[in-house]
Protein backbone atom coordinates (compact mmCIF):
# COMPACT_ATOMS: atom_id res chain seq x y z
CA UNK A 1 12.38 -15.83 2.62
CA UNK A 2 10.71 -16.29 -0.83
CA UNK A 3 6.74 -15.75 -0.78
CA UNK A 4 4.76 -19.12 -1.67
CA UNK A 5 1.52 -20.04 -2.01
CA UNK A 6 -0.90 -21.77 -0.03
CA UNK A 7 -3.28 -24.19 -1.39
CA UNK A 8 -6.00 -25.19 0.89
CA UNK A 9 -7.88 -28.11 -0.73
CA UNK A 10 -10.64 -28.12 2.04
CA UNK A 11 -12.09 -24.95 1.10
CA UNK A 12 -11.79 -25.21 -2.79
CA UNK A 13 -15.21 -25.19 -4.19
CA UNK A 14 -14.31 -26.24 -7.44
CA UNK A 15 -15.33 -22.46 -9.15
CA UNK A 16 -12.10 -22.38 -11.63
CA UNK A 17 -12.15 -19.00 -10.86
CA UNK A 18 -8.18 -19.39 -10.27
CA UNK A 19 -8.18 -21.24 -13.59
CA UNK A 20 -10.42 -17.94 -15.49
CA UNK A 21 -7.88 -15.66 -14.01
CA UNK A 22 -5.05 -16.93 -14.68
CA UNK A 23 -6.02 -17.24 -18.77
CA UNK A 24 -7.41 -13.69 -18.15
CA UNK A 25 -3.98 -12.06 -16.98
CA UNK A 26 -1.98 -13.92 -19.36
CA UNK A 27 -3.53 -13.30 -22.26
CA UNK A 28 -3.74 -17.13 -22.90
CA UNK A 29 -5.96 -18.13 -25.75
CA UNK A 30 -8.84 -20.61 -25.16
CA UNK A 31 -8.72 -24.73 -26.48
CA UNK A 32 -11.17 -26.87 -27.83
CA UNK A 33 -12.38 -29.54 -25.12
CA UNK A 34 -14.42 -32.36 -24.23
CA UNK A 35 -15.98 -34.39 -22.12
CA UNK A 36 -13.98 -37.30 -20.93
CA UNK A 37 -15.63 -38.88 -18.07
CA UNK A 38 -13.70 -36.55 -15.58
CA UNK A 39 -14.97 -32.69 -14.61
CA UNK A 40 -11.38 -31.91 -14.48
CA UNK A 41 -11.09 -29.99 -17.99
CA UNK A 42 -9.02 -29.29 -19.57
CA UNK A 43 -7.31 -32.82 -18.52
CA UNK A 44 -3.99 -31.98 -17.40
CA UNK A 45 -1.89 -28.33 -17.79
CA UNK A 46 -1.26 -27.14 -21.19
CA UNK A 47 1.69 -24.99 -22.98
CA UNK A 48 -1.51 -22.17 -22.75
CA UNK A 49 -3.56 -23.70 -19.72
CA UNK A 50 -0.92 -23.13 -17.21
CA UNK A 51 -3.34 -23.50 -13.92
CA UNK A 52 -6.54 -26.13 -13.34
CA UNK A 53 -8.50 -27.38 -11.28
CA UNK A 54 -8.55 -31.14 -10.14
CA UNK A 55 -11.35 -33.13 -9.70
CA UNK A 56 -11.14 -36.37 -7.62
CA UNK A 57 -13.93 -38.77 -6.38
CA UNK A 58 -13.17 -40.96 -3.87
CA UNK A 59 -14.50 -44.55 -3.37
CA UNK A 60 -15.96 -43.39 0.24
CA UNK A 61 -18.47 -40.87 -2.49
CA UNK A 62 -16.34 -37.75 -1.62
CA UNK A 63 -14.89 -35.05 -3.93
CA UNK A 64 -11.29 -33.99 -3.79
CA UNK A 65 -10.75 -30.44 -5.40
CA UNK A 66 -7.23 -28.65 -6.01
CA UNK A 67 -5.90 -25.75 -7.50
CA UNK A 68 -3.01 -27.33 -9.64
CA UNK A 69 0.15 -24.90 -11.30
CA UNK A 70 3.72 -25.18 -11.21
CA UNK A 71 5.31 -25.83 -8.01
CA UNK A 72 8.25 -23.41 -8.65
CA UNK A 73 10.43 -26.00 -6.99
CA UNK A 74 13.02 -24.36 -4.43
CA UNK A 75 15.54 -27.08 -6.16
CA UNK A 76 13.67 -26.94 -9.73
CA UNK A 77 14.46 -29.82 -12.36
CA UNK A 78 13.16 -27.50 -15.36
CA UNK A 79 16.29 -25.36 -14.39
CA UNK A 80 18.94 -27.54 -14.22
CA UNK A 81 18.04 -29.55 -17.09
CA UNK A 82 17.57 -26.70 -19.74
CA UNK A 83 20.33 -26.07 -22.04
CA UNK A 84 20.20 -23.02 -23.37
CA UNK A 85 19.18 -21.10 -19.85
CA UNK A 86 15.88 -20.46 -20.70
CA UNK A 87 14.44 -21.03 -17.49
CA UNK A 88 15.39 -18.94 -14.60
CA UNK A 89 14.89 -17.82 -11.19
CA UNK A 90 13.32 -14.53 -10.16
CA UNK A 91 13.97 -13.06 -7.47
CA UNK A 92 10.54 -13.45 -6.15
CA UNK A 93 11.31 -16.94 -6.28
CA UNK A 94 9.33 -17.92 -8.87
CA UNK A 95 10.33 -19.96 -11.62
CA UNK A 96 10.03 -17.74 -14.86
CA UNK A 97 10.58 -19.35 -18.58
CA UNK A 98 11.66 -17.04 -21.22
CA UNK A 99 10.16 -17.62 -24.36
CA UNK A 100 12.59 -15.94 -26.35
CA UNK A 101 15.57 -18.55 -25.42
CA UNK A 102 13.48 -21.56 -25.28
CA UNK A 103 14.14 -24.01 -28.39
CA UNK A 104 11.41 -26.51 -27.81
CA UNK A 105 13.86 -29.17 -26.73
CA UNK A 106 11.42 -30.67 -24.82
CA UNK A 107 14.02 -31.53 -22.02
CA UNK A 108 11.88 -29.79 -18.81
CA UNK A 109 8.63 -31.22 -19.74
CA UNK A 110 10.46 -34.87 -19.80
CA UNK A 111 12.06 -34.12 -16.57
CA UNK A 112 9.88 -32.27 -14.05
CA UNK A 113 8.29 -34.58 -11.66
CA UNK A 114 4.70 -32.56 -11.84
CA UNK A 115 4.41 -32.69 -15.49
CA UNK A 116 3.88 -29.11 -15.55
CA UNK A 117 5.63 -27.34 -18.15
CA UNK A 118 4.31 -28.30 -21.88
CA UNK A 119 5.19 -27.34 -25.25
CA UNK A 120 3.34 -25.89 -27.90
CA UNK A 121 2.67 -26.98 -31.36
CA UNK A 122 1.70 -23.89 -32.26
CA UNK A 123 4.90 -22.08 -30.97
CA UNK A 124 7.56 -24.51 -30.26
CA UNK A 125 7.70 -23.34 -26.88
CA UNK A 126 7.68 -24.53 -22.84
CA UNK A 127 4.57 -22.64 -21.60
CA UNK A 128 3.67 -22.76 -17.77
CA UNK A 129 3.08 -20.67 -14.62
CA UNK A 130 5.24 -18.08 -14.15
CA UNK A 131 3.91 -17.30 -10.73
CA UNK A 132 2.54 -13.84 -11.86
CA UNK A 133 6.47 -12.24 -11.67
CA UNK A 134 5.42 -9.35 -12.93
CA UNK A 135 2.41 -9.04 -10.31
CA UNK A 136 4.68 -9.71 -7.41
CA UNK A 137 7.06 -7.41 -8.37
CA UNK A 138 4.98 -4.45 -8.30
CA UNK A 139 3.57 -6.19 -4.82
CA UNK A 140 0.33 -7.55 -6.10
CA UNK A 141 -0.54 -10.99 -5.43
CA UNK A 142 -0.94 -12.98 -8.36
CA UNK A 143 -3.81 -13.57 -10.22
CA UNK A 144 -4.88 -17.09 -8.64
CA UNK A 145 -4.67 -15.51 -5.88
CA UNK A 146 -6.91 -12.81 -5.85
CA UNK A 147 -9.42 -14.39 -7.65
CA UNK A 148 -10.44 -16.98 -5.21
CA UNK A 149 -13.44 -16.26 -3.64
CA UNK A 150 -13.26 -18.71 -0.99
CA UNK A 151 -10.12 -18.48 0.90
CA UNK A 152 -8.56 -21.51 -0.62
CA UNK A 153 -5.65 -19.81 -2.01
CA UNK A 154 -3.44 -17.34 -0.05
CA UNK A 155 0.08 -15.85 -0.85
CA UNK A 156 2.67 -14.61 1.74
CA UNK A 157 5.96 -15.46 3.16
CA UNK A 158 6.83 -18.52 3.75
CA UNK A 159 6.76 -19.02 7.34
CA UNK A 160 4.13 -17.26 7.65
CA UNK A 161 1.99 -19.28 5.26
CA UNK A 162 3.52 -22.53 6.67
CA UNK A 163 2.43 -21.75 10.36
CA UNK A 164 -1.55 -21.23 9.14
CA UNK A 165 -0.84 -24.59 7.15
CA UNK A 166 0.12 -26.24 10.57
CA UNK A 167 -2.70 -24.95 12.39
CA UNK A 168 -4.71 -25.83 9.63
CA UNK A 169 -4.20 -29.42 9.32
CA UNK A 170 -4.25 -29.64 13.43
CA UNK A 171 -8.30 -28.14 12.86
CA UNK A 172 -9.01 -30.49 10.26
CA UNK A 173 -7.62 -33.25 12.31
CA UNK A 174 -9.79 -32.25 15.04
CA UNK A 175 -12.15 -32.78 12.77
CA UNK A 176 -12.17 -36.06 11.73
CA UNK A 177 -9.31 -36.06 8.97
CA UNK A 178 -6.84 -37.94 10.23
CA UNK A 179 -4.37 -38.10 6.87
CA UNK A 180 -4.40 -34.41 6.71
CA UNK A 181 -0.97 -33.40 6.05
CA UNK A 182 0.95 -30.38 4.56
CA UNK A 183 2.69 -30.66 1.00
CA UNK A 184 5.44 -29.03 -0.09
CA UNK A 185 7.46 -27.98 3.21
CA UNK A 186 10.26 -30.94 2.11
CA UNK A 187 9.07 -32.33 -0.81
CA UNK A 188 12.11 -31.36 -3.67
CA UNK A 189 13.62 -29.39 -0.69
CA UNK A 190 10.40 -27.03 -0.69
CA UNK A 191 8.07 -25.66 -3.04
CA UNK A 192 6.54 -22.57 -3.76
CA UNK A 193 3.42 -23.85 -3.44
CA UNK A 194 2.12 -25.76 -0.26
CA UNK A 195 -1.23 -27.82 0.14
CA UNK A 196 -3.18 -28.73 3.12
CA UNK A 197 -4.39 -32.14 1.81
CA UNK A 198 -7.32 -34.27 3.67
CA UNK A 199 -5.93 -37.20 2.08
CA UNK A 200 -2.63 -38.91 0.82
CA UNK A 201 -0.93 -36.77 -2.03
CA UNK A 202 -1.48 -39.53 -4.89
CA UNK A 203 -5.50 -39.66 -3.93
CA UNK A 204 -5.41 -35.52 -6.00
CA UNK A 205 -2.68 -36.47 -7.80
CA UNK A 206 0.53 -35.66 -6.38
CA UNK A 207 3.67 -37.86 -6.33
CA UNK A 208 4.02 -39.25 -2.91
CA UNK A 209 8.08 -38.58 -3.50
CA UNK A 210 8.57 -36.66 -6.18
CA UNK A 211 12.82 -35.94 -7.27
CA UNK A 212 15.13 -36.17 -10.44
CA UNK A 213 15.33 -39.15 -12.67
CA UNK A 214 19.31 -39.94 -13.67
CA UNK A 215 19.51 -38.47 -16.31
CA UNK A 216 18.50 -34.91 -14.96
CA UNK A 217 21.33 -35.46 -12.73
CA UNK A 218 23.57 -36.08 -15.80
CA UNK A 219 22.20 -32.90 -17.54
CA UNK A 220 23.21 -30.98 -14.45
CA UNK A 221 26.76 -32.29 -14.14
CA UNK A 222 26.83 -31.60 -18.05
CA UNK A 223 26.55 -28.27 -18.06
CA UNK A 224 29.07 -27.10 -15.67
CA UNK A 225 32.24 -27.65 -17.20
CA UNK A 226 31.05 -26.47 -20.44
CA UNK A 227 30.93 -23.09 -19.72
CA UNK A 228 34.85 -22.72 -19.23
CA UNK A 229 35.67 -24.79 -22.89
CA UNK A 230 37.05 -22.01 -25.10
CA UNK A 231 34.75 -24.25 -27.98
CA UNK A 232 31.70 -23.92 -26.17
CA UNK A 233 29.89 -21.97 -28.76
CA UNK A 234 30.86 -24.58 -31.80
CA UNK A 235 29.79 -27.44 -29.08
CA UNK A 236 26.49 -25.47 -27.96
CA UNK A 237 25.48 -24.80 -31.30
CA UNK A 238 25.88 -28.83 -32.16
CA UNK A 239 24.04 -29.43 -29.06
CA UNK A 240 21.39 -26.70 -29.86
CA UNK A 241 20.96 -28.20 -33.46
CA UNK A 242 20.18 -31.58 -31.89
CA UNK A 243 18.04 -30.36 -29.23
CA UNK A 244 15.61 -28.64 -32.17
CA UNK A 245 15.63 -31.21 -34.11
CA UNK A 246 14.33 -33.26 -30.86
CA UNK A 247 11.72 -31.13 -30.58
CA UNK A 248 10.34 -31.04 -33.58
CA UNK A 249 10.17 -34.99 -33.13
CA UNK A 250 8.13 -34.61 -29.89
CA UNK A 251 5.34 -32.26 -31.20
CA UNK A 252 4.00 -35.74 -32.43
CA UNK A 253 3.10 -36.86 -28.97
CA UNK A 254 -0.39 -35.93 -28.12
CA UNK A 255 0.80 -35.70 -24.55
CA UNK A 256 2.85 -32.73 -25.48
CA UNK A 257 -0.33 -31.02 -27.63
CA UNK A 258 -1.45 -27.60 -26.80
C-alpha cells in the first residue's frame, strides 16, 4: 500500500512550521501579503505556496487549525484531465507535476475539487505539492512532516496511519467531540492525505463530497482513443496550440495569480 499522510487537526497549533518547511525544501520564493481579516495567509495555495495553514473560528469562539496541501487523490482529476501528460503518478503514490511538459493550460486547476494546483504568471506553469517524491524515495519523510513539532502530522502506510486515525477519533469522541470523523479513507476513492476533523469537513474547508465535474469525465474519455490515431501528433499539436493560447487568457484571473 501507498504511504499517506495523516493530518491531525486537534493537535495543530497553528506554528506554520509545515508551511516554512515546505518553502524551505523547495526552494520556493517568498510573496507579498496582507492582512485580510483572516490569519490564514497567504489566503489560499499558490503556484509557489504549495502547503498552508487554515485558520477557522467558529461561532461557539473556537479555532479550527489545518495543515492544507494536495490530497494526491488515489483517483486524481489533475491526471486525467491533463493533456499533454504532465502530471503523473510516482510510485510513492504521490502525485508529481512535471514542469517541463506542463503548457499552462490551466485545465487541472479548473478541475480539481481542492483547488490545489495553481498556475504561475511568472512561469506559465501548474505549481503544487509534490509530496516530497524525492524525500520518500530516498526513505525520508517529507518535509511537512518532519517539521511539525507537535505531532499533528505523521507519514506511514496506509493502514497503519488509518488505524491511529480510528482510534483517534474514538479518544476525541470520548471526549466530548461528537462530529469527529476521519477524511479521506473514501472521499475520491482515498487520498493521500487523511484528517481527523472535530467538526464537519466544510467548517475547515473541505468539500463535504468532493468528485469530477462532466466535463473532466469528457476529458478522460477524450484522451483514450487518441493515442491509437496515426494523426495524433497534427491533432495534439492543434489541441496544444489551443490549450496555450487558453492559458495565456487565464493568467488574467487574480484567482490564478502567484
Amino acid at each position: 500500500m501507498a504511504n499517506v499522510v495523516l493530518v491531525d487537526t486537534q493537535k495543530c497549533m497553528a506554528c506554520r512550521g509545515c508551511q516554512v518547511a515546505c518553502k524551505d525544501w523547495n526552494r520556493l520564493p517568498a510573496g507579498a501579503t496582507k492582512f485580510r481579516g483572516n490569519y490564514t495567509n497567504p489566503p489560499t495555495l499558490q503556484a509557489h505556496t504549495w502547503n498552508h495553514v487554515v485558520f477557522t473560528e467558529t461561532d461557539k469562539g473556537r479555532w479550527l487549525f489545518a495543515s492544507y496541501s494536495c490530497m494526491h487523490c488515489t483517483d486524481a482529476a489533475c491526471i486525467n484531465v491533463c493533456p499533454v501528460g504532465a502530471v503523473q503518478r510516482t510510485k510513492s503514490g504521490t502525485v508529481w507535476p512535471d514542469g517541463d511538459k506542463c503548457i499552462g493550460c490551466g485545465l487541472c486547476v479548473q478541475h480539481c475539487p481542492f483547488h490545489v494546483p495553481q498556475v504561475s504568471k511568472a512561469t506559465n506553469k501548474m505549481g503544487k505539492c509534490t509530496g516530497c517524491a524525492e524525500r520518500v524515495s530516498q526513505g525520508l519523510r517529507p518535509a511537512c512532516v518532519t517539521t511539525c513539532p507537535n505531532g499533528a502530522l505523521l507519514y506511514g502506510e496506509r493502514g497503519e496511519m488509518m488505524q491511529l486515525a480510528k482510534d483517534r477519533v474514538d479518544a476525541l469522541r470520548r471526549q466530548g467531540f461528537s462530529e469527529a470523523s476521519i477524511y479521506g479513507d473514501l472521499e475520491m476513492h482515498g487520498l493521500g492525505r487523511i484528517y481527523v476533523l472535530t467538526e464537519i469537513p466544510s467548517a475547515y474547508g473541505l468539500p463535504e463530497t468532493p468528485g469530477y465535474n462532466a466535463s473532466a469525465w469528457i476529458w478522460q474519455l477524450a484522451r483514450r482513443p487518441l493515442g491509437t490515431l496515426t494523426s495524433i501528433g497534427l491533432f495534439s499539436g492543434l489541441v496544444v496550440g489551443f490549450l496555450r493560447w487558453r492559458g495565456e487568457r487565464i493568467q488574467h484571473k487574480d484567482n490564478y495569480s502567484i
